[in-house]
Protein backbone atom coordinates (compact mmCIF):
# COMPACT_ATOMS: atom_id res chain seq x y z
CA UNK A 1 0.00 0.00 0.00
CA UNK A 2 0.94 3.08 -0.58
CA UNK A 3 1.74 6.06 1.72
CA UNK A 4 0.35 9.46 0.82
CA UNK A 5 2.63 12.05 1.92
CA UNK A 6 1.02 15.55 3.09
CA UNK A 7 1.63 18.72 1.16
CA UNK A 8 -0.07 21.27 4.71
CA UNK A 9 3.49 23.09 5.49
CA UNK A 10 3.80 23.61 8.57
CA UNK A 11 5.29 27.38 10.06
CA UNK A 12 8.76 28.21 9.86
CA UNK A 13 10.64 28.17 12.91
CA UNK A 14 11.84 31.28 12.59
CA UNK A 15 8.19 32.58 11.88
CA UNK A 16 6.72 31.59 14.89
CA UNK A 17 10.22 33.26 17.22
CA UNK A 18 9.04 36.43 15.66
CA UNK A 19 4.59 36.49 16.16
CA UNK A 20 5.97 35.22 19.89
CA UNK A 21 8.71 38.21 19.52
CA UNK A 22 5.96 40.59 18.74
CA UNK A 23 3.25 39.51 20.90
CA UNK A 24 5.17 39.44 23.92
CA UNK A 25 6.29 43.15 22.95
CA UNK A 26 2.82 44.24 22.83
CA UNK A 27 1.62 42.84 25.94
CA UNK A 28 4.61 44.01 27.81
CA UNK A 29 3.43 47.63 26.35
CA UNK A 30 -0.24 47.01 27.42
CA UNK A 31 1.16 46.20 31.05
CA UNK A 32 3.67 49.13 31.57
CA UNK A 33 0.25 51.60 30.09
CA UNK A 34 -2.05 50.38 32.79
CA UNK A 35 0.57 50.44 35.68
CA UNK A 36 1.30 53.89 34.37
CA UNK A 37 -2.19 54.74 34.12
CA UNK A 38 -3.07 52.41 37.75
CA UNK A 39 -0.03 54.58 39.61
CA UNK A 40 -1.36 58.28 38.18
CA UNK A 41 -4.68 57.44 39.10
CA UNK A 42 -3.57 56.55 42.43
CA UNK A 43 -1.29 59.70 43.28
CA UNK A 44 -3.80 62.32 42.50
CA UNK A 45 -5.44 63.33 45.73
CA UNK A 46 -8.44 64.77 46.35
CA UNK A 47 -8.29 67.20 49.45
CA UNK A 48 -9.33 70.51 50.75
CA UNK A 49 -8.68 72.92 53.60
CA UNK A 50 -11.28 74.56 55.68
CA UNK A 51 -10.10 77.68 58.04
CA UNK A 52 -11.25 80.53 59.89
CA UNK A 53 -14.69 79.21 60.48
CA UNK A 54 -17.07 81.30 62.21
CA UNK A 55 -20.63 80.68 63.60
CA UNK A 56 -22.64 84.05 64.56
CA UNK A 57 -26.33 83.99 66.36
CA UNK A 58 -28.44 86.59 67.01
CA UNK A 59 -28.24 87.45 71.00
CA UNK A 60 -32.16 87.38 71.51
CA UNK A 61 -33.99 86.67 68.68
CA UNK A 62 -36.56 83.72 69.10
CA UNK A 63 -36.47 82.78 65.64
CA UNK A 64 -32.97 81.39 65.76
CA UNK A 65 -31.03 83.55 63.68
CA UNK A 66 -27.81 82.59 62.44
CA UNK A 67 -25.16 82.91 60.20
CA UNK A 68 -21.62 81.09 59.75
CA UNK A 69 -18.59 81.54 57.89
CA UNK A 70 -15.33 78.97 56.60
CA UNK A 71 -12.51 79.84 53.93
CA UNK A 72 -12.06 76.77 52.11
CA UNK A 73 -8.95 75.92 49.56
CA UNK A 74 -8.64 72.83 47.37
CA UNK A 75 -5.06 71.44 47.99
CA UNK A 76 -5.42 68.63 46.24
CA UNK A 77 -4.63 67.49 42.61
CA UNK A 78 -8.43 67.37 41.37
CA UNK A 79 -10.92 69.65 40.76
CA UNK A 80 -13.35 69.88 43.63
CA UNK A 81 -17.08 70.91 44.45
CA UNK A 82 -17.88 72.17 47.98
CA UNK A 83 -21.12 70.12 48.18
CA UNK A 84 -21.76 69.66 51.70
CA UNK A 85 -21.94 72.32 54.63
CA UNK A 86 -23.86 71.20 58.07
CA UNK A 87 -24.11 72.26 61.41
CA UNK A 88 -25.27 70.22 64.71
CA UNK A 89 -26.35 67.32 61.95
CA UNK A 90 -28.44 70.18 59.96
CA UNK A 91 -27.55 70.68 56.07
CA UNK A 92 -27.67 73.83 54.95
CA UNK A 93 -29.24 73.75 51.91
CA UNK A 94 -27.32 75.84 48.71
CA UNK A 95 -29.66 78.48 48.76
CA UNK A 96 -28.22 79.42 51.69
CA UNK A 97 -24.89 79.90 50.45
CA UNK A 98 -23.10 82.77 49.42
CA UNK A 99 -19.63 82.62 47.86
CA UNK A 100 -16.91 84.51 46.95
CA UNK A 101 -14.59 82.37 44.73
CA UNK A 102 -12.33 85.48 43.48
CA UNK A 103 -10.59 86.16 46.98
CA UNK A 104 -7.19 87.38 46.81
CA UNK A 105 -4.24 85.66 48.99
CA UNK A 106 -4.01 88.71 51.05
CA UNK A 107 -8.05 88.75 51.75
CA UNK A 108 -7.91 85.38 52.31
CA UNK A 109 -5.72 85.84 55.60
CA UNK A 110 -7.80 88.39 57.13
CA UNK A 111 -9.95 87.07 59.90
CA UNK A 112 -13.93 86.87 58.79
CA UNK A 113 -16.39 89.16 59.86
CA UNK A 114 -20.23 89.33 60.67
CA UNK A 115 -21.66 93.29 60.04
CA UNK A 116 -24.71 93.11 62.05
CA UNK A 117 -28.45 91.83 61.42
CA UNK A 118 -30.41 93.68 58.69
CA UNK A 119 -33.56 94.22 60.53
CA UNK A 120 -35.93 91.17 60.58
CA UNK A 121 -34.63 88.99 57.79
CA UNK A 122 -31.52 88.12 59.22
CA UNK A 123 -28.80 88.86 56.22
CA UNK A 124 -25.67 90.67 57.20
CA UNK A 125 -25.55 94.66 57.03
CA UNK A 126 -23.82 95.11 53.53
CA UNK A 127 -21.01 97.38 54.30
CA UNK A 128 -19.26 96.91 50.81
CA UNK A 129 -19.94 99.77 48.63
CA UNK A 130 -17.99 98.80 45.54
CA UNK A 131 -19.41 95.05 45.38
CA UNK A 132 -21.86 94.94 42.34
CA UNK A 133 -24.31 92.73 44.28
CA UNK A 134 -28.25 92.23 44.92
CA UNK A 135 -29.05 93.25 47.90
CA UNK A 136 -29.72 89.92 48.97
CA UNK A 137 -26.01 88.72 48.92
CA UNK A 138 -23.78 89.78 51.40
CA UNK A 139 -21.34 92.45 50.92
CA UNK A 140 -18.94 92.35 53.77
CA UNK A 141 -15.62 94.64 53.85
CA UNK A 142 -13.18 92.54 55.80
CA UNK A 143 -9.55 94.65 54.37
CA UNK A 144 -8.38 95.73 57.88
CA UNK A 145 -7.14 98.51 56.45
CA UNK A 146 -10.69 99.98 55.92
CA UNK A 147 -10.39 100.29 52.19
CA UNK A 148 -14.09 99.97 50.71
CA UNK A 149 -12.85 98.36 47.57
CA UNK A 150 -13.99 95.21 45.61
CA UNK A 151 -10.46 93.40 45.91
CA UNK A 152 -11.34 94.05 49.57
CA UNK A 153 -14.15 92.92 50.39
CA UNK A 154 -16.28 89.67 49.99
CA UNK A 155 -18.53 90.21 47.43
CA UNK A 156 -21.01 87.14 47.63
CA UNK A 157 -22.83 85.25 44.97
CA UNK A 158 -26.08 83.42 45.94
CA UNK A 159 -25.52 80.05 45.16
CA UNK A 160 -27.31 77.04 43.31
CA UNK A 161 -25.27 74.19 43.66
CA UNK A 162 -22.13 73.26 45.06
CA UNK A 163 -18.98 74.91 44.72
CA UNK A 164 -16.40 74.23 42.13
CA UNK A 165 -12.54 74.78 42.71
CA UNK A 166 -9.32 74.04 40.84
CA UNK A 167 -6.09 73.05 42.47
CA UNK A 168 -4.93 75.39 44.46
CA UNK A 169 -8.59 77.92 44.15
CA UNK A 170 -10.03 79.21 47.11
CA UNK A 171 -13.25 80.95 48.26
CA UNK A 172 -14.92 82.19 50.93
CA UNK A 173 -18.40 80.95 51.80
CA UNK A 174 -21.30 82.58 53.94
CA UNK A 175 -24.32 80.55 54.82
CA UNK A 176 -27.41 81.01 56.83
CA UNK A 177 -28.50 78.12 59.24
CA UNK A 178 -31.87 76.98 59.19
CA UNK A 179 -33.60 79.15 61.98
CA UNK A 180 -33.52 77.20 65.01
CA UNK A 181 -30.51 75.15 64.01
CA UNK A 182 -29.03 77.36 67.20
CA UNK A 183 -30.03 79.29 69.34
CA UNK A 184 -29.47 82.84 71.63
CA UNK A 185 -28.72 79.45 74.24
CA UNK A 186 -25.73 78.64 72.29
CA UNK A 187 -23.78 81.73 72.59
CA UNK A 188 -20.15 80.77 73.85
CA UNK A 189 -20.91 76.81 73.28
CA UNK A 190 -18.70 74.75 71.46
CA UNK A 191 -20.67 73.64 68.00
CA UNK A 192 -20.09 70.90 65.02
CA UNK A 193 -19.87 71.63 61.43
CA UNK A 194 -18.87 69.47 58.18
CA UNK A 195 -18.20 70.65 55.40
CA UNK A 196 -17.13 68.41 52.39
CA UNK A 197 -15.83 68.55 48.42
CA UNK A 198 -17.62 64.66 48.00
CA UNK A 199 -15.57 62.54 50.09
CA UNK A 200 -12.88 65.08 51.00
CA UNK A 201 -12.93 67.50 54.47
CA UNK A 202 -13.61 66.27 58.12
CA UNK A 203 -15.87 67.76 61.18
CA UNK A 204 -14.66 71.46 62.29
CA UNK A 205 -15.66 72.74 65.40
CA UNK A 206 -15.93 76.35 66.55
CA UNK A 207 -17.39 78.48 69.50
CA UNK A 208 -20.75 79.99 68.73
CA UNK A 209 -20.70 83.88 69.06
CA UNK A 210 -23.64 85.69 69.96
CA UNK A 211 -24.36 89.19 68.47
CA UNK A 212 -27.21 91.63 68.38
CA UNK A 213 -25.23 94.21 66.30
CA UNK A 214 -27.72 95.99 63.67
């Protein structure tokens, strides 16, 4: 009987080192992009810094009136959005909120101020002349030189959602607690507040201070 050889060639030795060259080069290149990519991820931090916090309540109002104050800077390597700010377990909600996110270094050291009670609804006396605001955002000079200028003073903007900030951007925030969040009671206590850019920030704590300035 006769033996039929085959004619199928099979692939040349030196054919197959090479696709097993090559393919091994490629995956090696896959690898080292998602380490790289794995490591970036993984060094960017998200962070932010909350100082000079204040808490002001009126001295004998029954309503509850009060007001509270935090600079806040994102020192971090991502951008951030201030979206949480709560007192005693209370959020206050962003229509409450009034920020000032073009605040020079040299404003942003000076210690925050409350200008008294504007009659009956609670908002801070606008002392600020040159702030082009409504009159329903604060204006507060806080330059302790006295100069009423804009790169002075905080010149609030009413807020509708939380607050965005770049690496290294800070503002200056000041929100209204819910009436009765604290009370004329409170005055020289020791109170809670969080305020958090999503899962960045930790509780700050401050000593209420009691006013009746108008």
């Amino acid at each position: 009987m006769n033996t039929k050889l085959s004619k199928k060639r099979a692939i040349s030795t030196v054919l197959t080192t090479v696709i097993i060259l090559v393919s091994s080069v490629v995956l090696g290149s896959g690898v080292v992009l998602y380490g790289t990519s794995l490591f970036q991820g993984g060094t960017q931090q998200e962070a932010i810094t909350v100082s000079g916090i204040k808490v002001w309540v009126h001295g004998t109002d029954a309503n509850g009136l009060a007001w509270g104050a935090a600079k806040i800077r994102n020192t971090g390597d991502k951008v951030l959005s201030v979206d949480k700010i709560s007192v005693r377990g209370s959020d206050v909600p962003f229509s409450q909120w009034y920020a000032d996110t073009t605040v020079n270094a040299t404003l942003f050291q000076q210690t925050l101020n409350f200008t008294g009670w504007s009659g009956t609804t609670g908002l801070p006396i606008d002392d600020a002349t040159n702030c082009i605001e409504p009159s329903t955002d604060p204006t507060i000079e806080i330059d302790l030189t006295g100069g009423d200028t804009a790169s002075s003073s905080i010149c609030a903007d009413a807020a509708t959602g939380p607050i965005g900030l770049t690496p290294g951007a800070s503002a200056v925030i000041y929100f209204q607690l819910t009436n009765g969040t604290l009370t004329s009671l409170d005055s020289g206590e020791q109170t809670t507040l969080n305020i958090f850019a999503g899962k960045a920030g930790a509780p700050q704590s401050t000593i209420v201070i009691g006013t009746t300035q108008t």
